[in-house]
N, C-alpha and C. Protein backbone atom coordinates (compact mmCIF):
# COMPACT_ATOMS: atom_id res chain seq x y z
N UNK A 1 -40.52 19.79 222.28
CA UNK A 1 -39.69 20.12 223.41
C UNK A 1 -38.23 19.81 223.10
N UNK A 2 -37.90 18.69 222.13
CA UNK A 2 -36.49 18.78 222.02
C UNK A 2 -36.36 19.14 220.86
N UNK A 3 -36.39 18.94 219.58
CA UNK A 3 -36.46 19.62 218.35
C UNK A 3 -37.75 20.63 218.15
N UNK A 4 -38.48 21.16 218.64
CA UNK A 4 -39.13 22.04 218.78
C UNK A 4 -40.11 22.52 217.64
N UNK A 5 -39.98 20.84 216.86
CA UNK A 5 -41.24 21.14 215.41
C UNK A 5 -42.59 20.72 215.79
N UNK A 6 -43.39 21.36 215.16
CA UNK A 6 -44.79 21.68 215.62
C UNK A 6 -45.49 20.22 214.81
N UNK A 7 -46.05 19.65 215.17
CA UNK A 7 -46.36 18.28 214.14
C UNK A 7 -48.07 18.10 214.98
N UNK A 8 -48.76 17.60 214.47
CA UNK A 8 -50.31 16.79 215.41
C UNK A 8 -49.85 16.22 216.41
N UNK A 9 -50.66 16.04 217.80
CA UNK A 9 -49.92 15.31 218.99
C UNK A 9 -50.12 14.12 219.06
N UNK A 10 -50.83 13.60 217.86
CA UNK A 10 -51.02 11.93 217.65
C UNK A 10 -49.04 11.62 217.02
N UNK A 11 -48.35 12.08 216.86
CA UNK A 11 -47.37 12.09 216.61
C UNK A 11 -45.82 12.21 217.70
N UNK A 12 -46.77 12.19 219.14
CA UNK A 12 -45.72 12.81 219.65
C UNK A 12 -46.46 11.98 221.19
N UNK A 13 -45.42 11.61 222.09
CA UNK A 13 -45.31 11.40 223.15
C UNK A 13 -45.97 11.46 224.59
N UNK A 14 -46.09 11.98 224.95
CA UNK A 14 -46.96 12.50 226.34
C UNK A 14 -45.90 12.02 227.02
N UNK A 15 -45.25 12.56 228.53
CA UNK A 15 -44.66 12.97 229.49
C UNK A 15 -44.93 12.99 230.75
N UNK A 16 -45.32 12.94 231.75
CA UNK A 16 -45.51 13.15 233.15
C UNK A 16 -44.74 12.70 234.36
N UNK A 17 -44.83 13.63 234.99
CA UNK A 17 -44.19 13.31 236.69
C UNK A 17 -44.79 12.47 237.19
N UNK A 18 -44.53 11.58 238.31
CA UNK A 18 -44.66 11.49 239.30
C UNK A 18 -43.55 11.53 240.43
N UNK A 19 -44.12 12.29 241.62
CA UNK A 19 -42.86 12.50 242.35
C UNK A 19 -41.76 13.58 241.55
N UNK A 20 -40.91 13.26 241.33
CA UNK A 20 -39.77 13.95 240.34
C UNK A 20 -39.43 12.67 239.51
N UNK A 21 -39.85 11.76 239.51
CA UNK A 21 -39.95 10.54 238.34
C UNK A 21 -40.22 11.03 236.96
N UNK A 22 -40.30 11.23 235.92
CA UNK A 22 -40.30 11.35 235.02
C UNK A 22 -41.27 10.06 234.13
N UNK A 23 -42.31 9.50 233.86
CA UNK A 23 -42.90 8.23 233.03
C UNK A 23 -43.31 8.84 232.19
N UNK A 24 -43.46 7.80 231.13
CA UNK A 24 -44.26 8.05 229.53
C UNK A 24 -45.72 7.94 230.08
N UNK A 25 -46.67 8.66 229.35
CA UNK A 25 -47.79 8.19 229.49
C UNK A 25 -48.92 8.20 228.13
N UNK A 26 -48.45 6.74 227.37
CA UNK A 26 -49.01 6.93 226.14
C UNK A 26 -50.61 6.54 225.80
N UNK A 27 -51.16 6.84 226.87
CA UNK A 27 -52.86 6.46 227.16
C UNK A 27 -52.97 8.21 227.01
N UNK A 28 -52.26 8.99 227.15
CA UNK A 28 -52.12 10.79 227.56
C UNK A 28 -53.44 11.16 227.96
N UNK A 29 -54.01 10.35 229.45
CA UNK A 29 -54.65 10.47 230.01
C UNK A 29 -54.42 10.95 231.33
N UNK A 30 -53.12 10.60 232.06
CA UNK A 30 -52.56 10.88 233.23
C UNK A 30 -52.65 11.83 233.90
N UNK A 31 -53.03 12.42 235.22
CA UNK A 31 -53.37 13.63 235.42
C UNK A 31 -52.16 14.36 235.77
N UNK A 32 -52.16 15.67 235.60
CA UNK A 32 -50.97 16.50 235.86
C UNK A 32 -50.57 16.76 234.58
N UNK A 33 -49.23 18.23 234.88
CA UNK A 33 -48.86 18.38 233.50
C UNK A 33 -48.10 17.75 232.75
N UNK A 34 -48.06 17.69 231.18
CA UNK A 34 -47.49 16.73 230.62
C UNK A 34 -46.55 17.49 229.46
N UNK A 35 -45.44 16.58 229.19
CA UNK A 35 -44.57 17.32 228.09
C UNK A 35 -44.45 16.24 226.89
N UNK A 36 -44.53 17.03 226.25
CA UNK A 36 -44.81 16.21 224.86
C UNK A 36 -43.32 15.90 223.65
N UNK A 37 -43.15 14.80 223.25
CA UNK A 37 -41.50 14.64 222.81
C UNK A 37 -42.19 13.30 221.40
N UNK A 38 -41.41 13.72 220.23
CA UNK A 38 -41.32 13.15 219.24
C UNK A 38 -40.64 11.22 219.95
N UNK A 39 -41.26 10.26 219.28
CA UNK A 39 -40.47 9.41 219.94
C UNK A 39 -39.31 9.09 218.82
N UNK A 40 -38.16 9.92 218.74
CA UNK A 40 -36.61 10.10 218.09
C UNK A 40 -35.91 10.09 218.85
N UNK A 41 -35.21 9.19 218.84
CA UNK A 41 -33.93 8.89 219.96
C UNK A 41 -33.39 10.07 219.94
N UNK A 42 -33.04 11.31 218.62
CA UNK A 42 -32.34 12.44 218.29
C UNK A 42 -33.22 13.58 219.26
N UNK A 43 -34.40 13.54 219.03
CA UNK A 43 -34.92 14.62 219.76
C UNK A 43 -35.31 14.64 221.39
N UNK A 44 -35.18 13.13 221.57
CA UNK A 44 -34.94 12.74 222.78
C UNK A 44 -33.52 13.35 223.45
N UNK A 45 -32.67 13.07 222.95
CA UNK A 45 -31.51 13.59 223.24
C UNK A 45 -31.12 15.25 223.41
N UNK A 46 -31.81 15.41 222.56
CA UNK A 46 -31.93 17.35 222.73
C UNK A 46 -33.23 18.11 223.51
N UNK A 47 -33.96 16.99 224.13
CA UNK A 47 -34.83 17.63 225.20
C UNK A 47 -34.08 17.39 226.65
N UNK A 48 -33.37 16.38 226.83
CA UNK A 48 -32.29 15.81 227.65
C UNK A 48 -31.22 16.75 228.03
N UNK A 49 -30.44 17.37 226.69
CA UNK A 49 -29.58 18.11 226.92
C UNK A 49 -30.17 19.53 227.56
N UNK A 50 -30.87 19.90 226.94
CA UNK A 50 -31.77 21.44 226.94
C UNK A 50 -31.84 21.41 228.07
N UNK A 51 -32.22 20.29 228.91
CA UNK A 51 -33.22 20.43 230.18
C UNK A 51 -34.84 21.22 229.80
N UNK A 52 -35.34 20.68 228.59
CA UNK A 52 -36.78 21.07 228.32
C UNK A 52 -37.55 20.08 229.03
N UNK A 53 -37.31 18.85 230.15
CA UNK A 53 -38.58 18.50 230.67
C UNK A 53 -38.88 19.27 231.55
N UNK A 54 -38.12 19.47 232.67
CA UNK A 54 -37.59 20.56 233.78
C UNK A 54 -38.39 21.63 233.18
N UNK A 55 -38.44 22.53 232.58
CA UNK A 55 -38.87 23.83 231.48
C UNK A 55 -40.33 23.20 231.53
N UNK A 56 -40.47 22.36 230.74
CA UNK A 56 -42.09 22.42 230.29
C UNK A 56 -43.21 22.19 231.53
N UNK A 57 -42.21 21.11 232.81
CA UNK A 57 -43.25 20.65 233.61
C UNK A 57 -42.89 21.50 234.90
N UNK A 58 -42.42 22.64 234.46
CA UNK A 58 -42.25 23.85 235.71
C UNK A 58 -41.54 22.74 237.25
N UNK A 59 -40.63 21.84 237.10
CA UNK A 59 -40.28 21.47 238.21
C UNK A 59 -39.07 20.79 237.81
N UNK A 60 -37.81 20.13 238.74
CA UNK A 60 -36.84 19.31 238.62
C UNK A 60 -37.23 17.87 238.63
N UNK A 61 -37.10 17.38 237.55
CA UNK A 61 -37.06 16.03 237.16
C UNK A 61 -36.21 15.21 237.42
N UNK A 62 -36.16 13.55 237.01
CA UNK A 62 -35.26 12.84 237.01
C UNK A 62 -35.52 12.00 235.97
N UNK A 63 -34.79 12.39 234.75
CA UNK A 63 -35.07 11.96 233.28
C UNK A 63 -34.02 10.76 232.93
N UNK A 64 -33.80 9.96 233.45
CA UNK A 64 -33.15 8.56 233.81
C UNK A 64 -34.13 7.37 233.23
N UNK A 65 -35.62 7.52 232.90
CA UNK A 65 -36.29 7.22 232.00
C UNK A 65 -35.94 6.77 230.42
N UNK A 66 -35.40 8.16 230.26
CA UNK A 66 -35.17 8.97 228.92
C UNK A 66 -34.41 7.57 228.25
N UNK A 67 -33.22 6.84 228.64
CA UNK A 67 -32.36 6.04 228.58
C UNK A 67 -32.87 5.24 227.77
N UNK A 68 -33.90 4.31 228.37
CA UNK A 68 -34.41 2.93 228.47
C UNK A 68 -36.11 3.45 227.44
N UNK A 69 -36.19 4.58 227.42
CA UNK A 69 -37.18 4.96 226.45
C UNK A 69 -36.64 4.52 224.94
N UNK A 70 -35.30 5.52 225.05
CA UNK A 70 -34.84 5.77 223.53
C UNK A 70 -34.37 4.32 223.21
N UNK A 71 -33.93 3.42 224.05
CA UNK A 71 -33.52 2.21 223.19
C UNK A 71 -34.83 1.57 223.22
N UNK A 72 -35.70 1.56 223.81
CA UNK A 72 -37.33 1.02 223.01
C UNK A 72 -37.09 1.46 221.85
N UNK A 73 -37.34 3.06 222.01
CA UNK A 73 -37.83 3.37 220.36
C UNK A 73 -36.73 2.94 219.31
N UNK A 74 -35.52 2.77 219.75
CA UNK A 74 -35.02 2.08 218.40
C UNK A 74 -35.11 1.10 218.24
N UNK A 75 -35.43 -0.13 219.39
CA UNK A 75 -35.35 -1.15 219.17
C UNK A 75 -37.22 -1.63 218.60
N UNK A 76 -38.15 -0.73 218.53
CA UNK A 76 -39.07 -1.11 218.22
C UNK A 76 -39.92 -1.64 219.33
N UNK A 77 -39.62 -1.51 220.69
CA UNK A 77 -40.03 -2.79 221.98
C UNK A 77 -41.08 -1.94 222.63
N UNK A 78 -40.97 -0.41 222.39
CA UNK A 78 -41.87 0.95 222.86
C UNK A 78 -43.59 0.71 222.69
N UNK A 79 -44.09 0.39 223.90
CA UNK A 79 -45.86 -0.14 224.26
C UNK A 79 -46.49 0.56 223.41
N UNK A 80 -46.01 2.33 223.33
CA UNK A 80 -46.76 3.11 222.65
C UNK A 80 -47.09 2.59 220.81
N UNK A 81 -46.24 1.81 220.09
CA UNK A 81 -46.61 1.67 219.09
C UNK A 81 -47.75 0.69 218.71
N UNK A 82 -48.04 -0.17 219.95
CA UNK A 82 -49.33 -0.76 219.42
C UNK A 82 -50.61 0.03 219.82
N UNK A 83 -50.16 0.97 220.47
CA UNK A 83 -51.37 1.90 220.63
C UNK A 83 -51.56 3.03 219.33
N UNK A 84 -50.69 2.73 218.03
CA UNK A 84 -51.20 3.27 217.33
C UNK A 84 -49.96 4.53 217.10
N UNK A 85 -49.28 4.98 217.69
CA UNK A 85 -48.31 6.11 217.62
C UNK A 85 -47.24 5.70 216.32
N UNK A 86 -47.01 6.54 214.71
CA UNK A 86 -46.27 6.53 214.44
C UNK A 86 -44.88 5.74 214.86
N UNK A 87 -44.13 5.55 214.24
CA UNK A 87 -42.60 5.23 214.37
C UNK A 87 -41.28 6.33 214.23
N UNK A 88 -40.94 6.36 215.03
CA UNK A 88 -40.00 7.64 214.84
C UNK A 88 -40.18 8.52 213.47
């Protein structure tokens, strides 16, 4: 969704609404639709700009998330990596 490379989805993120909330959901069990994002602060940033969550989850979001995601993933602090998810 933000760099738009095709990779396995053990590699990539999971997404979901609630409300117009925007949460990670790295169990990618959550019901509803979900958008899927490399965890790269870079491609984070270009699903952000694009407005590809908006796009993928057919509704207006509030990707204020996005923020406090990307400095996990650089800082390493992101839940999803002990569940096994790659590193950027």
């Amino acid at each position: 969704m933000g760099c738009r490379k095709v990779v396995p989805a053990a590699a990539l993120v999971r997404f979901v609404c609630r409300g117009t909330e925007l949460v990670p959901d790295p169990s990618r069990v959550a019901p509803g639709r979900g958008a899927w994002l490399h965890p790269d602060p870079a491609c984070i940033d270009l699903a952000r700009r694009r407005g590809g969550f908006a796009r993928s989850l057919h509704r207006k979001v509030d990707d204020a998330v996005l923020g406090e995601f990307a400095s996990a993933v650089v800082s390493g602090d992101w839940p999803g990596w002990s569940m096994g998810l790659p590193k950027g």
